[in-house]
Protein backbone atom coordinates (compact mmCIF):
# COMPACT_ATOMS: atom_id res chain seq x y z
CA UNK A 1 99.11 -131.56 30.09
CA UNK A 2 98.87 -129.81 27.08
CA UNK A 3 96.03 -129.42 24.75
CA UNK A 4 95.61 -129.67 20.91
CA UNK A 5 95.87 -126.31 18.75
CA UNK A 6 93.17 -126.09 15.96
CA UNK A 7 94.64 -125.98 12.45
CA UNK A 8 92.96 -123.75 9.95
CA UNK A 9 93.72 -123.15 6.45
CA UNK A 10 92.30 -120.99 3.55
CA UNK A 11 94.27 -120.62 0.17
CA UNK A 12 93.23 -119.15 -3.38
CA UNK A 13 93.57 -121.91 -5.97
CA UNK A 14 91.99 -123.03 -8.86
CA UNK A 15 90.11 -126.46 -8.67
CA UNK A 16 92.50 -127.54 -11.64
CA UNK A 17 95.78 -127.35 -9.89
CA UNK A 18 93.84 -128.22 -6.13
CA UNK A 19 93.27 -131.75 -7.67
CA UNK A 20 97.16 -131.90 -9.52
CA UNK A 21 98.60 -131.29 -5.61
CA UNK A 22 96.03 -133.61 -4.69
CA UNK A 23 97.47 -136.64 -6.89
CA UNK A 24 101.11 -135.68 -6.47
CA UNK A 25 103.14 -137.03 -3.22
CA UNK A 26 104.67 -134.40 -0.70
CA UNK A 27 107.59 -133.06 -1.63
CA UNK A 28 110.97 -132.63 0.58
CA UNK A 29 111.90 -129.21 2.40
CA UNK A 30 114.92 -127.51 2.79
CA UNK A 31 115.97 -126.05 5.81
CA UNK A 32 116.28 -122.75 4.99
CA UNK A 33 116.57 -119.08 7.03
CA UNK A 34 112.17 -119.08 6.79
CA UNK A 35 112.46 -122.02 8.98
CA UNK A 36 114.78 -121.53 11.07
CA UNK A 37 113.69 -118.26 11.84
CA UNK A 38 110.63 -119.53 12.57
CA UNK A 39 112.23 -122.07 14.53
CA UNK A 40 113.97 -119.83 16.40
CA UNK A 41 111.34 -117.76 17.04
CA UNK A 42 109.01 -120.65 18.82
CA UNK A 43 109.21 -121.17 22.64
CA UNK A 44 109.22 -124.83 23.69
CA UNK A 45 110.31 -127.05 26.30
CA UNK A 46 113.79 -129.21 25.91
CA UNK A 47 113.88 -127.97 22.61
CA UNK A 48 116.48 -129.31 19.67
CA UNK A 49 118.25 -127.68 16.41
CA UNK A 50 115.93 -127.85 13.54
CA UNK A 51 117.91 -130.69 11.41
CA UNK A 52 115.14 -131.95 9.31
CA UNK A 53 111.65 -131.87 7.96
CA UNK A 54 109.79 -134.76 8.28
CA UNK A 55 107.21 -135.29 5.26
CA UNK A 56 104.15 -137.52 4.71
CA UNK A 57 105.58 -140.46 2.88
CA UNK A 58 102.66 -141.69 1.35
CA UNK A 59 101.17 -142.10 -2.06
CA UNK A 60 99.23 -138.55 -2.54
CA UNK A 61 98.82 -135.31 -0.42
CA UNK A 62 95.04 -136.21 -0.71
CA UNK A 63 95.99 -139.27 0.99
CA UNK A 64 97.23 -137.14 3.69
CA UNK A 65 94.23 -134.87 3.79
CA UNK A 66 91.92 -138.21 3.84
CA UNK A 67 93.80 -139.97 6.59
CA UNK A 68 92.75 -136.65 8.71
CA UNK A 69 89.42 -136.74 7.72
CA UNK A 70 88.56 -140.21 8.06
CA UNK A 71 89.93 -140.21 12.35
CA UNK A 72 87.12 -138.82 14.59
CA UNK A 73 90.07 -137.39 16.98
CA UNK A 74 91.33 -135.10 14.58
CA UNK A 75 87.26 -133.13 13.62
CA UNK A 76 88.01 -132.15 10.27
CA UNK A 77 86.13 -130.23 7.77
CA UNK A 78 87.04 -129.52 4.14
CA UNK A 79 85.74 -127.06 2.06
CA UNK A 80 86.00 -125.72 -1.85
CA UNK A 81 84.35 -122.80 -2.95
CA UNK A 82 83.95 -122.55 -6.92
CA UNK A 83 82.98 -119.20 -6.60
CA UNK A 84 85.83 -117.56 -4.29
CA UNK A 85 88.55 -120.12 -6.05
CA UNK A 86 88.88 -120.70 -1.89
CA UNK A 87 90.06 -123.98 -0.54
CA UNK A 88 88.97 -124.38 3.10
CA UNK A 89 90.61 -127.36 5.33
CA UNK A 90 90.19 -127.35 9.51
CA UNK A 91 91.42 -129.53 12.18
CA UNK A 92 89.90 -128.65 15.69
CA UNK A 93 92.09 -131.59 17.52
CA UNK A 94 95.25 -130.47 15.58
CA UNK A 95 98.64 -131.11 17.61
CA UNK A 96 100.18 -129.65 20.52
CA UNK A 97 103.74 -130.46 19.80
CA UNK A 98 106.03 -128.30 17.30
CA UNK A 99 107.88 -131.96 16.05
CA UNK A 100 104.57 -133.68 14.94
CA UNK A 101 103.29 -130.20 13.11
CA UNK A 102 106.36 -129.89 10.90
CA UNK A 103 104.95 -132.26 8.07
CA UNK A 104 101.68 -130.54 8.00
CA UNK A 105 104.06 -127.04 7.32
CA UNK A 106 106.19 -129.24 4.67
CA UNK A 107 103.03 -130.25 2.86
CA UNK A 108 101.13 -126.77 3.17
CA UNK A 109 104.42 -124.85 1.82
CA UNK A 110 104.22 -127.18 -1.30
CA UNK A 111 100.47 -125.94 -2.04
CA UNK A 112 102.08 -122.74 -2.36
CA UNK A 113 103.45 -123.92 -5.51
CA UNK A 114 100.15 -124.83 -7.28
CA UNK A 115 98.70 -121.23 -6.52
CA UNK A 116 98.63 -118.90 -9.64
CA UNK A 117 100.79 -115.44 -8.83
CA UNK A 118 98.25 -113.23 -6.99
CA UNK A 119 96.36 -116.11 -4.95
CA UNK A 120 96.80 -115.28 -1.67
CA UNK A 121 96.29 -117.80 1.76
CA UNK A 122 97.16 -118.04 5.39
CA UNK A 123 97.50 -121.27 7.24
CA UNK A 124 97.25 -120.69 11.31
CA UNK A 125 97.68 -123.46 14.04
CA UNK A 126 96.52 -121.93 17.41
CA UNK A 127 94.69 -122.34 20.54
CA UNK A 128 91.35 -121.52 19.15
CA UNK A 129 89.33 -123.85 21.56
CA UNK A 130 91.60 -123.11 24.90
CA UNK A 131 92.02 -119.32 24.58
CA UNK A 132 95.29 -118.49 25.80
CA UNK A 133 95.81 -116.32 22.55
CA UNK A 134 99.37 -118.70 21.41
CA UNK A 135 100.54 -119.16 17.89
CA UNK A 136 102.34 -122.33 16.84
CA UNK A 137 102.63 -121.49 13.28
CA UNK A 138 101.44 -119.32 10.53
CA UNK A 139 101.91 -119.47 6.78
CA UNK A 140 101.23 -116.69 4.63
CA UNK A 141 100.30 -117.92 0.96
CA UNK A 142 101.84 -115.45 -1.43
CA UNK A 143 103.59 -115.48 -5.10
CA UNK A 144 103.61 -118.61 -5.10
CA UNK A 145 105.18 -119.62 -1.78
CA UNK A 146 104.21 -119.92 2.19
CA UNK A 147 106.21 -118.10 4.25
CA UNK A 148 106.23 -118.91 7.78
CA UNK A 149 105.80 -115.82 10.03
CA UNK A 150 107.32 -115.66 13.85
CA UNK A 151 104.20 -114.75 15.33
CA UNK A 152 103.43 -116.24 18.99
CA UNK A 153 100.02 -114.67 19.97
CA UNK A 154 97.10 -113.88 18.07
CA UNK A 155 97.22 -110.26 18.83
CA UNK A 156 99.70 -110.26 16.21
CA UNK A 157 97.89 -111.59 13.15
CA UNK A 158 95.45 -109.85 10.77
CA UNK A 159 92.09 -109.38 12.81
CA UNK A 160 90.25 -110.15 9.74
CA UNK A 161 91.69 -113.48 9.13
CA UNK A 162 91.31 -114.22 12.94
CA UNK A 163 87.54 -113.85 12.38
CA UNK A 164 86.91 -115.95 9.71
CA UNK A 165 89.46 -118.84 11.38
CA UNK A 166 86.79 -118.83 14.43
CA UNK A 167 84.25 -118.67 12.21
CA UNK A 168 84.74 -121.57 10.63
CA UNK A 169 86.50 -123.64 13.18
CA UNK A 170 83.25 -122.95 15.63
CA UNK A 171 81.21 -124.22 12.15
CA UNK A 172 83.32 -127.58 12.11
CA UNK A 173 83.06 -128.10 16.38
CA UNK A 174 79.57 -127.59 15.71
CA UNK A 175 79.77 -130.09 12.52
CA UNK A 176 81.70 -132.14 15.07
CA UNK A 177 79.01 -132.20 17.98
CA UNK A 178 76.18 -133.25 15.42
CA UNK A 179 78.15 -136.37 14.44
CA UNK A 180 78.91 -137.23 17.79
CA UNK A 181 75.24 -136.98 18.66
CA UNK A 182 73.69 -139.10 15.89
């Protein structure tokens, strides 16, 4: 059996236009050649053509965002510096099934759009907690959009960003362990 990858996510973005995603719904997708490379590039079993994105249908992203928050299973932490302009969102219990992440990609690729020109981001879902050093997805925020980049291990990935994803992801299981205590 398979175990949950952690989801972590940092993006530049102003508070203003973090709260106008927040209050719109998730948009559609497109399948175009950033997903299916991506696609293509990911290493499951009985594995089907990538023929659509499934999005959140729901009544706001933050809904989205909340729904994760508010279930124990998922340990979620959620984070906006002022200072940095640095939104901060974690999973530790994310998903360990390429099908059921594709909405979270949908909805993270629209935040793209909100970002002024030279905020930058990455979004990484990965075996943080199980170390086998696997990849299921990683966004790169830039000009305005979230590319999705075919890397399987984390060998491949910016060290730097690496660091601060444990970082905070062992902050949250910590977070995590305190609520489960008291």
């Amino acid at each position: 059996m398979s175990e949950p990858n952690s989801l972590y996510v940092r993006v530049k973005i102003t508070r203003e236009k973090l709260q106008q995603f927040f209050q719109n719904k998730p948009l559609p997708q497109t399948i175009d050649d950033d997903w299916q490379t991506w696609w293509g590039s990911r290493d499951m079993s009985s594995k089907k053509a990538l023929e659509n994105i499934p999005i959140y249908r729901v009544e706001s992203n933050r809904y989205v965002l909340n729904e994760l928050i508010n279930d124990l299973d998922f340990a979620c932490f959620e984070q906006y510096d002022p200072i940095s302009q640095n939104w901060t969102f974690v999973s530790v219990f994310f998903s360990e099934n390429y099908t059921e992440i594709l909405p979270i990609l949908a909805f993270l690729k629209g935040l793209a759009h909100y970002q002024d020109v030279g905020d930058r981001g990455a979004a990484i879902i990965y075996d943080f907690l199980w170390g086998h050093g696997s990849v299921m997805a990683y966004l790169e925020f830039s000009n305005q959009q979230a590319t999705l980049k075919a890397y399987t291990k984390i060998a491949e990935m910016e060290p730097t960003i690496l660091y601060i994803a444990n970082q905070v992801l062992e902050k949250a299981v910590d977070s995590f362990n305190k609520k489960l205590e008291g």
